[in-house]
Protein backbone atom coordinates (compact mmCIF):
# COMPACT_ATOMS: atom_id res chain seq x y z
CA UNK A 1 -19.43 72.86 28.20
CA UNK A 2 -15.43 71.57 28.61
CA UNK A 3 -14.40 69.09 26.36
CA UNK A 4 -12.58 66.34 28.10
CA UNK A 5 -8.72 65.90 27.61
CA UNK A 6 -7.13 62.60 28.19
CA UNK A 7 -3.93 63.60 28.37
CA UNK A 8 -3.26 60.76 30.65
CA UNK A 9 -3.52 58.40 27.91
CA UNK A 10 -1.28 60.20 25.43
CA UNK A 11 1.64 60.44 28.48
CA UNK A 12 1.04 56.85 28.43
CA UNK A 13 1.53 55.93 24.98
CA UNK A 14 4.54 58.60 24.68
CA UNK A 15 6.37 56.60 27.58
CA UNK A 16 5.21 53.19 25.86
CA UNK A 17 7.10 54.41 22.79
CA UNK A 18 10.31 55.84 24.65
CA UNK A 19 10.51 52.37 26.92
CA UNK A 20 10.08 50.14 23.11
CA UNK A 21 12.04 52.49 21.27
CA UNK A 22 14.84 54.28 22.86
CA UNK A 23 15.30 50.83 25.51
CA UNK A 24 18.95 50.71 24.38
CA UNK A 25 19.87 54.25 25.29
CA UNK A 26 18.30 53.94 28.86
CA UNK A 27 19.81 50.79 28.89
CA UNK A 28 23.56 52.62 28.42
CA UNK A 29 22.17 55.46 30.34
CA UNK A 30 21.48 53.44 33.67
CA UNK A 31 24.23 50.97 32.91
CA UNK A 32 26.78 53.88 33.28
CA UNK A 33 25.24 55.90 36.29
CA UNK A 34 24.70 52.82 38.22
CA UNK A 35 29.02 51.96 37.36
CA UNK A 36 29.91 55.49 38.68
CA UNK A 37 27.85 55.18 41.77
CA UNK A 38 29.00 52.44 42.83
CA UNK A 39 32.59 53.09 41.50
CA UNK A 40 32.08 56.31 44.02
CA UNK A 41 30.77 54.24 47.03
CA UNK A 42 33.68 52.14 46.76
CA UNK A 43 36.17 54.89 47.10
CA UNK A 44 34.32 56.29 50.01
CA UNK A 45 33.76 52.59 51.38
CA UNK A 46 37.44 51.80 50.76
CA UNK A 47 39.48 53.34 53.31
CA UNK A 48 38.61 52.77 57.08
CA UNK A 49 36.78 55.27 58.62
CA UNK A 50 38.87 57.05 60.84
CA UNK A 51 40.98 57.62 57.92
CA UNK A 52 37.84 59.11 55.93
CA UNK A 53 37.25 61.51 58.98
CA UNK A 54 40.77 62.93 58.53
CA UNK A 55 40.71 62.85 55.14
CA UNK A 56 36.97 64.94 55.09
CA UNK A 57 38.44 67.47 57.55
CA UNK A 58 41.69 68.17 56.13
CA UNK A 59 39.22 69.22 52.76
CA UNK A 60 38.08 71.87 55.44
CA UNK A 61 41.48 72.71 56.54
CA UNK A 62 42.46 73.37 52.55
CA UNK A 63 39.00 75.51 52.25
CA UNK A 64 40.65 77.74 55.22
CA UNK A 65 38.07 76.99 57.90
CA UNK A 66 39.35 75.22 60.96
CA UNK A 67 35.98 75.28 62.67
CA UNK A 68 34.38 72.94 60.16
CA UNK A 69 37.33 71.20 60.24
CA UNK A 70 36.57 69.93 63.81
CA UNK A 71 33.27 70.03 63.24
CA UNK A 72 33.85 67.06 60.41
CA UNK A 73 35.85 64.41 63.03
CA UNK A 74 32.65 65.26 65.51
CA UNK A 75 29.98 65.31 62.68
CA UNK A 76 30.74 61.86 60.80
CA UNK A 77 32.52 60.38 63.71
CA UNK A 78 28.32 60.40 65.30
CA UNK A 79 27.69 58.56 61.57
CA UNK A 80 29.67 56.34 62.36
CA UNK A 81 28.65 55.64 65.79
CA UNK A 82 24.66 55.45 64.74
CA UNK A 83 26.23 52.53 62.69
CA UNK A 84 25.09 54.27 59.89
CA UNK A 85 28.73 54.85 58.17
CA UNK A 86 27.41 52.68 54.82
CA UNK A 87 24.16 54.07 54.40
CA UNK A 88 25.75 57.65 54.60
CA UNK A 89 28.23 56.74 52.11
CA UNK A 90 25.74 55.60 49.51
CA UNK A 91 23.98 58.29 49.73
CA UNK A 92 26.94 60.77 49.88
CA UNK A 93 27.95 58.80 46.63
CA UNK A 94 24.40 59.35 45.31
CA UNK A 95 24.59 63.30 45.51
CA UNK A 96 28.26 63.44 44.23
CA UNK A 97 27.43 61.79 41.30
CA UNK A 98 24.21 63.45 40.70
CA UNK A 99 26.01 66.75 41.48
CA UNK A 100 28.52 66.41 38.96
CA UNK A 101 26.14 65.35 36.11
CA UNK A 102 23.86 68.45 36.93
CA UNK A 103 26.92 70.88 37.06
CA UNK A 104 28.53 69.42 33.29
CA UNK A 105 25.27 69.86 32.17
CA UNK A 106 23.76 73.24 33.92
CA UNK A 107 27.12 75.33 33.30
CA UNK A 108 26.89 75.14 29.12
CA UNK A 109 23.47 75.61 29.10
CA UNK A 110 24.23 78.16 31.43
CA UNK A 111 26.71 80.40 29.38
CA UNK A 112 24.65 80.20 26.24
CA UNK A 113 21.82 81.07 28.02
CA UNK A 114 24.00 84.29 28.54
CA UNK A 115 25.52 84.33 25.03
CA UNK A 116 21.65 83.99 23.57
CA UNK A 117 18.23 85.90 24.73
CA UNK A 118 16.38 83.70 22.84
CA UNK A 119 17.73 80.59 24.17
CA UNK A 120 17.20 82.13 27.69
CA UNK A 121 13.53 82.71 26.82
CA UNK A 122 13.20 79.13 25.84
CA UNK A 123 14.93 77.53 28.36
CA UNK A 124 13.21 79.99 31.08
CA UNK A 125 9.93 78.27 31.47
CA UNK A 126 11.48 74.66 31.28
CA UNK A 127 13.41 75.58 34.57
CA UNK A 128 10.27 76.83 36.13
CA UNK A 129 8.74 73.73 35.43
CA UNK A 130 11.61 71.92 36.85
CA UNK A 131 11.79 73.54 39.91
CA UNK A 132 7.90 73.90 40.81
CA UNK A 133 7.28 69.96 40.05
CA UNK A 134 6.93 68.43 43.74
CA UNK A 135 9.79 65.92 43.74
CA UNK A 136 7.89 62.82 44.19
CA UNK A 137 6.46 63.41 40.44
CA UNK A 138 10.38 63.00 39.09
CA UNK A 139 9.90 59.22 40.69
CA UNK A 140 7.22 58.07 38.16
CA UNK A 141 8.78 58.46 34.91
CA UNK A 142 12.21 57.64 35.65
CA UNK A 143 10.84 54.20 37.57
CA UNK A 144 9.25 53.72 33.95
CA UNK A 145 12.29 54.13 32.04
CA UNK A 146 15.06 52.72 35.29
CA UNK A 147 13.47 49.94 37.03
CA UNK A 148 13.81 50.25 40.67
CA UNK A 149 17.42 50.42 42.11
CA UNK A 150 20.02 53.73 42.47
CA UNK A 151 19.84 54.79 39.19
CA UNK A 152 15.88 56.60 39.17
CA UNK A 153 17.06 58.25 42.39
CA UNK A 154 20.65 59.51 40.29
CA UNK A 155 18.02 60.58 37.26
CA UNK A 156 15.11 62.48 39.60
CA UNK A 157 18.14 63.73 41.74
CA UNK A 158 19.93 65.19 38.41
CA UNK A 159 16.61 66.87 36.81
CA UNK A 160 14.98 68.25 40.35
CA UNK A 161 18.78 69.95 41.17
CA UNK A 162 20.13 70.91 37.56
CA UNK A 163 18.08 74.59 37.56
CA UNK A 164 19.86 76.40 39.91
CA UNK A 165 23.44 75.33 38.00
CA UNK A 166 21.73 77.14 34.75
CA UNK A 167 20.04 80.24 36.47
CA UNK A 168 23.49 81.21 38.58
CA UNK A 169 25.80 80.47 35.61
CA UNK A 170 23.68 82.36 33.67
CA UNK A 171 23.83 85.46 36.04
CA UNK A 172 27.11 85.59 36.82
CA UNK A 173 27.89 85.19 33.13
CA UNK A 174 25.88 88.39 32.68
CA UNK A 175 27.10 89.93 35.93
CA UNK A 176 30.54 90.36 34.32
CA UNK A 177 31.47 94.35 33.50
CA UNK A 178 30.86 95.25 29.96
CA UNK A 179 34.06 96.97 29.92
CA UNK A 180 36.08 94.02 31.08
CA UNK A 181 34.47 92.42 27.77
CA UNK A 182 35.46 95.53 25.73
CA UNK A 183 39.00 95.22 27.44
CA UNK A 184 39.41 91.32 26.42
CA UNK A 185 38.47 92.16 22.85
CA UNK A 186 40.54 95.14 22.41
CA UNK A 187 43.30 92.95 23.04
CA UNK A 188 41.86 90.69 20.86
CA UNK A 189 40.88 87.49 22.77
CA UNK A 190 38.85 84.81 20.70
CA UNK A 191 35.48 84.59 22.16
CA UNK A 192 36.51 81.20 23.69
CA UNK A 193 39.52 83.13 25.24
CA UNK A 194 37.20 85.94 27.11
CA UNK A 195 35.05 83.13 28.36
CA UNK A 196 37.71 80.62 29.58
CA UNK A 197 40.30 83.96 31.18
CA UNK A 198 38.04 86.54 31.66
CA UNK A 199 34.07 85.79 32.78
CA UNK A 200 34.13 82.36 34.05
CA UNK A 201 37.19 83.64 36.36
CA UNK A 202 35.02 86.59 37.62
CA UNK A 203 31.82 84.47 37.37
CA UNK A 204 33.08 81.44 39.18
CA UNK A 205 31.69 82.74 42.93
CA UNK A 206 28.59 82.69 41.39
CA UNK A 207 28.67 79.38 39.88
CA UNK A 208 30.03 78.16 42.78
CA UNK A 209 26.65 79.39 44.76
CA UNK A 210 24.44 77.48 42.34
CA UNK A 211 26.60 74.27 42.93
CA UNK A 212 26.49 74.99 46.59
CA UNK A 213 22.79 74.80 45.58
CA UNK A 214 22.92 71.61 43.43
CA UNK A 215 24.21 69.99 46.35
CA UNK A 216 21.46 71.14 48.80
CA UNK A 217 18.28 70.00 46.33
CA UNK A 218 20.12 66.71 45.56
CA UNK A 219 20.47 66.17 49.37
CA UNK A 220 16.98 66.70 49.73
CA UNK A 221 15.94 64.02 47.14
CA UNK A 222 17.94 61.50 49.13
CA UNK A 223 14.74 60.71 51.15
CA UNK A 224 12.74 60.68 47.83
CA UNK A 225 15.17 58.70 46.31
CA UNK A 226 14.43 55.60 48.99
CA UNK A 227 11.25 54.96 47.72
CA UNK A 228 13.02 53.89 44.12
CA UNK A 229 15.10 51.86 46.33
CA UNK A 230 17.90 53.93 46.12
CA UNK A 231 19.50 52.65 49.25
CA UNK A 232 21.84 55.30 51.45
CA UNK A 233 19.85 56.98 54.37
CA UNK A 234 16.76 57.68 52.45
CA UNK A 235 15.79 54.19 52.80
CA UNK A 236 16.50 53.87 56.01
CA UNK A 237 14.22 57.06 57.02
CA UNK A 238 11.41 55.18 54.37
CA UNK A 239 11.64 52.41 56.22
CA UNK A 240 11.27 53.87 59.68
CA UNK A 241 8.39 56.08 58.14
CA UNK A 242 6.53 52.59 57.15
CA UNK A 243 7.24 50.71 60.60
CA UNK A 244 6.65 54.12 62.71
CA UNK A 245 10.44 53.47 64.25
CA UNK A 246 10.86 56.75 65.76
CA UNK A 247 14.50 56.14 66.80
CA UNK A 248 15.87 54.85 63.54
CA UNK A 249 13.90 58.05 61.77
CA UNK A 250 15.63 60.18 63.80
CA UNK A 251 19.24 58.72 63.38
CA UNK A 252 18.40 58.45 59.64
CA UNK A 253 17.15 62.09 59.22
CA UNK A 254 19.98 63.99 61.79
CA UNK A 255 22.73 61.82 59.45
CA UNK A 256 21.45 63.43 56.60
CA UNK A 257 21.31 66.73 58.59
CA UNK A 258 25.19 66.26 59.54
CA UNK A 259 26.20 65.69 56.12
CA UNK A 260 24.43 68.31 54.30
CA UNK A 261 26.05 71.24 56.81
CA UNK A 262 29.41 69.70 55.97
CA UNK A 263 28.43 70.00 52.10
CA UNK A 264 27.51 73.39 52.46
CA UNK A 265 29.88 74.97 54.43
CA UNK A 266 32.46 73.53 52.29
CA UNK A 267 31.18 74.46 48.82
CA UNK A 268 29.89 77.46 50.05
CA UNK A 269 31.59 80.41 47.98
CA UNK A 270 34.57 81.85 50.28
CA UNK A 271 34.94 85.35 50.38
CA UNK A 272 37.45 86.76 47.48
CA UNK A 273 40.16 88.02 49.20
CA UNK A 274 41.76 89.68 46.33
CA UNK A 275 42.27 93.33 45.95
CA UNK A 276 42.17 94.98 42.52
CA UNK A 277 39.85 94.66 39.86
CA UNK A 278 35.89 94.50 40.61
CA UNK A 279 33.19 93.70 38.13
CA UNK A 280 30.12 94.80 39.55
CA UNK A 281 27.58 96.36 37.61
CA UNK A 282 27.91 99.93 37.96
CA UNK A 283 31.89 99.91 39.29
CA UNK A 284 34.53 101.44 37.97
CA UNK A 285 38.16 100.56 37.94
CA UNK A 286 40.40 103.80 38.89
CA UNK A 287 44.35 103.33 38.93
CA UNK A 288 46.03 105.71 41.24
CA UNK A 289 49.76 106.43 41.93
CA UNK A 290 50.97 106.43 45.33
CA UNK A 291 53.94 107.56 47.04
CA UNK A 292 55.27 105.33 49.67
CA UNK A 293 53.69 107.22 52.59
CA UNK A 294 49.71 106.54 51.28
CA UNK A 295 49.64 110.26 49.61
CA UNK A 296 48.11 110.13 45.91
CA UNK A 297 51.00 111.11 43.74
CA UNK A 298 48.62 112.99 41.88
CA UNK A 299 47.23 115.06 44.55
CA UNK A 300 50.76 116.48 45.92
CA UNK A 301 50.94 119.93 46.12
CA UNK A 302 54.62 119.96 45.41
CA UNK A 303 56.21 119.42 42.15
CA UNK A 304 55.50 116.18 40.09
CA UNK A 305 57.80 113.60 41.07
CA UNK A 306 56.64 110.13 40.19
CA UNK A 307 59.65 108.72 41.74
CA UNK A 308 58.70 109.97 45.39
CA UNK A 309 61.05 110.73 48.31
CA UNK A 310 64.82 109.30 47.89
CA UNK A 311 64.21 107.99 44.35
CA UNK A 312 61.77 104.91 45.48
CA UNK A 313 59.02 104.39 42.78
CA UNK A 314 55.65 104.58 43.20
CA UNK A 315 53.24 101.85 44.07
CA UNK A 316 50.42 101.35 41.56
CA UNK A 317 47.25 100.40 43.61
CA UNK A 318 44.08 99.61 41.52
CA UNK A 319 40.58 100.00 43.20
């Protein structure tokens, strides 16, 4: 009573005519992911590895949290003393890389998925796809189009993590206060002027979260990624997965582990320490005069004096 669908075969003839077609653009594609990988593994690989230890915690130091900072000399100085300081490298390179290409593409789509409901609607149920797809399906087509080697892990990496850059852009795009928006106009800023001083600014701890989240699905492809023979620790937990070596697995799998806390806890958004103006939905931004003892100027029961006691001027606190 069903008719049968072969949709198998026309997937197959749509890659045939991609792979004889669009060869040269693949061709550039992998030719330039594959240069910044390794151009990134080389940096890492570069200096010697106590000096990449310091180097990693005094990030932590600048990012204000001293606990991380320690934990960073104890966390990759075990890396290195699995003997697994290359692997880790490659794949830290891996996730950068991939990281960077989801975020420069994510954020635009991002902020006109805020500018545009009907782009939103579009792009909606291609990020659902995205995201529900089990990972290992990302590995057939981009093997098709990459050969095996570190660039179809880059590729899967990029397209399994790049949803979570559009959705929280998005959000905190729309997240901003209307009247902030109203504000920036009135004072007439150019459209690219309230994006670039006013919402990315108050948007950015949200963007930030969804590239704290790019990192985190990239690091879990790294695994996935060492079946393309994408090198790093991923193949080095394949490879104890196919030869049931239960100690190597481990090492393999806790180095990942080690590195993706440090990833986290570094990109994760710090709190905004800034008092003054809020854009949550629903907030409202009161200015009130104080006099130098904490009592509202406006609230004295004495005569008006904006100047306070002994002729000091009032503080102007905004809440």
């Amino acid at each position: 009573m069903i008719p049968s669908i072969d949709l198998g075969s026309w997937a197959e003839g749509a890659v045939d005519w991609l792979r004889t077609n669009a060869a040269p653009l693949f061709d550039g594609i992998g030719a330039a992911l594959s240069w910044l990988v390794l151009g990134v593994t080389g940096v890492l690989e570069a200096p010697p590895i106590p000096v990449l230890i310091v180097v990693l915690a005094l990030i932590a130091v600048v990012r204000r949290r001293w606990g991380l900072a320690v934990y960073a000399v104890l966390a990759f100085g075990l890396v290195a003393a699995m003997e697994l300081w290359q692997e880790t490298m490659e794949s830290l390179a891996l996730v950068l890389v991939a990281t960077a290409a989801a975020t420069v593409i994510g954020v635009p789509l991002g902020i006109l998925a805020a500018r545009s409901a009907v782009f939103s609607a579009v792009l909606r149920p291609i990020l659902d796809f995205l995201q529900t797809t089990p990972a290992f399906v990302y590995l057939i087509p981009t093997v098709f189009f990459f050969g095996i080697g570190v660039v179809p892990g880059v590729v899967a990496t990029l397209v399994f993590a790049v949803a979570p850059a559009v959705r929280f852009t998005e959000l905190g795009i729309r997240q901003v206060d209307s009247g902030v928006r109203e504000a920036a106009d009135a004072y007439g800023a150019s459209s690219w002027q309230r994006l670039r001083e006013v919402e990315l600014p108050l948007a950015s701890a949200t963007i930030m979260a969804g590239v704290n989240q790019v990192i985190m699905l990239a690091l879990s492809m790294v695994v996935v990624a060492g079946l393309a023979g994408a090198g790093g620790l991923g193949s080095v937990v394949t490879s104890a997965v196919t030869q049931l070596d239960v100690a190597a697995g481990f090492e393999g799998g806790l180095a990942v582990v080690l590195v993706a806390i440090y990833l986290d806890r570094v990109t994760a958004a710090a709190p905004n320490k800034r008092r003054g103006f809020r854009s949550s939905p629903g907030s409202s931004q009161r200015t009130r005069r104080t006099d130098p003892s904490g009592t509202d100027a406006g609230e004295s029961s004495g005569p008006a004096n904006n100047l306070g006691e002994a002729g000091t001027s009032p503080t102007v606190r905004v809440e």
